[in-house]
Protein backbone atom coordinates (compact mmCIF):
# COMPACT_ATOMS: atom_id res chain seq x y z
CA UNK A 1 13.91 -13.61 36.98
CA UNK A 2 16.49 -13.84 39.75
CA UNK A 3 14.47 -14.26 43.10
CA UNK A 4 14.54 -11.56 45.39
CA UNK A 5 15.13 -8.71 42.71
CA UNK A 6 12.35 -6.40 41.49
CA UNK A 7 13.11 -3.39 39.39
CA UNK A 8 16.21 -1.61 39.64
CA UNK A 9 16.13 2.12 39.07
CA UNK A 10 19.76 3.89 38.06
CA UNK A 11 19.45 8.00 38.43
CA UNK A 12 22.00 9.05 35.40
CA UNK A 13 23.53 6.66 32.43
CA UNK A 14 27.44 7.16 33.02
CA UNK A 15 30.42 5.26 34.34
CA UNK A 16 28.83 4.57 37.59
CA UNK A 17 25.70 3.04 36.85
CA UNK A 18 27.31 1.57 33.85
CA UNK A 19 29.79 -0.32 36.04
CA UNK A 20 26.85 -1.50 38.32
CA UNK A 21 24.69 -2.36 35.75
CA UNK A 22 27.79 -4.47 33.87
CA UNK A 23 28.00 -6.48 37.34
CA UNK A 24 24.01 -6.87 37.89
CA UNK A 25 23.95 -8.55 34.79
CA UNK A 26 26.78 -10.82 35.01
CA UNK A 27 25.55 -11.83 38.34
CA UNK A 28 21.81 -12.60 36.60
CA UNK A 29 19.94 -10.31 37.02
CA UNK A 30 17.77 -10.20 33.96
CA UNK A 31 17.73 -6.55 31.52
CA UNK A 32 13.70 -6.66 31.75
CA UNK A 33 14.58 -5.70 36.16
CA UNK A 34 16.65 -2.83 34.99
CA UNK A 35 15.82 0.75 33.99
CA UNK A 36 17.68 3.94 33.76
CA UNK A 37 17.31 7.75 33.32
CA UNK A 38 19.31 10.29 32.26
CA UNK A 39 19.12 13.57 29.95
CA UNK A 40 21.51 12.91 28.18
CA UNK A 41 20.90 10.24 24.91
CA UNK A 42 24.04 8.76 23.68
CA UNK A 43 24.43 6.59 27.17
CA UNK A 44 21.16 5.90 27.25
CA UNK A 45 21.20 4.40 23.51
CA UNK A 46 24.57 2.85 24.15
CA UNK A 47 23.06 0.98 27.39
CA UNK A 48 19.73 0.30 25.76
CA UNK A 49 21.72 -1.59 22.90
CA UNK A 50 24.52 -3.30 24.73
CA UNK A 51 21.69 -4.68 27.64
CA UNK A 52 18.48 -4.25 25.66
CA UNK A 53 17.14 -2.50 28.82
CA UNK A 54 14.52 0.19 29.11
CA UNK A 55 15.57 3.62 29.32
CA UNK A 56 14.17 7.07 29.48
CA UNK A 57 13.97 10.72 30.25
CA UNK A 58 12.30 11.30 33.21
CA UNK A 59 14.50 10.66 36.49
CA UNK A 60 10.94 10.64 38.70
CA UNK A 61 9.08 7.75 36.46
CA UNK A 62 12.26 5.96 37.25
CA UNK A 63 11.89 6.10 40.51
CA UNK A 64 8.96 5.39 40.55
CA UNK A 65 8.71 1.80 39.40
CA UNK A 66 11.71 1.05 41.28
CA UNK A 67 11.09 -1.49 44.01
């Protein structure tokens, strides 16, 4: 884990978060300090495979274990 990161929350699964998420990651911030919401599946699924992060449906759980 990369010190002084806890969980990060992303609100929606398109080109935004995806770009921020891209440059978390290269910076080292590990998948397992990620999450992300969004209705909609096929980003979701595309970011779940491509980071192995956790994703799901619910934009207030997210936000919740956000730090």
């Amino acid at each position: 884990m990369r010190h002084g990161f806890g969980t990060v929350a992303f609100i929606g699964a398109g080109n935004m978060a995806s770009a921020m998420i891209k440059g978390l990651v290269s910076a080292g911030v590990l998948s397992h300090q990620l999450l992300v919401s969004s209705r909609g599946e096929i980003n979701l699924q595309r970011l779940h495979q491509e980071y192995g992060m956790e994703v799901m449906h619910n934009n207030r759980d997210a936000a919740s274990r956000a730090d």
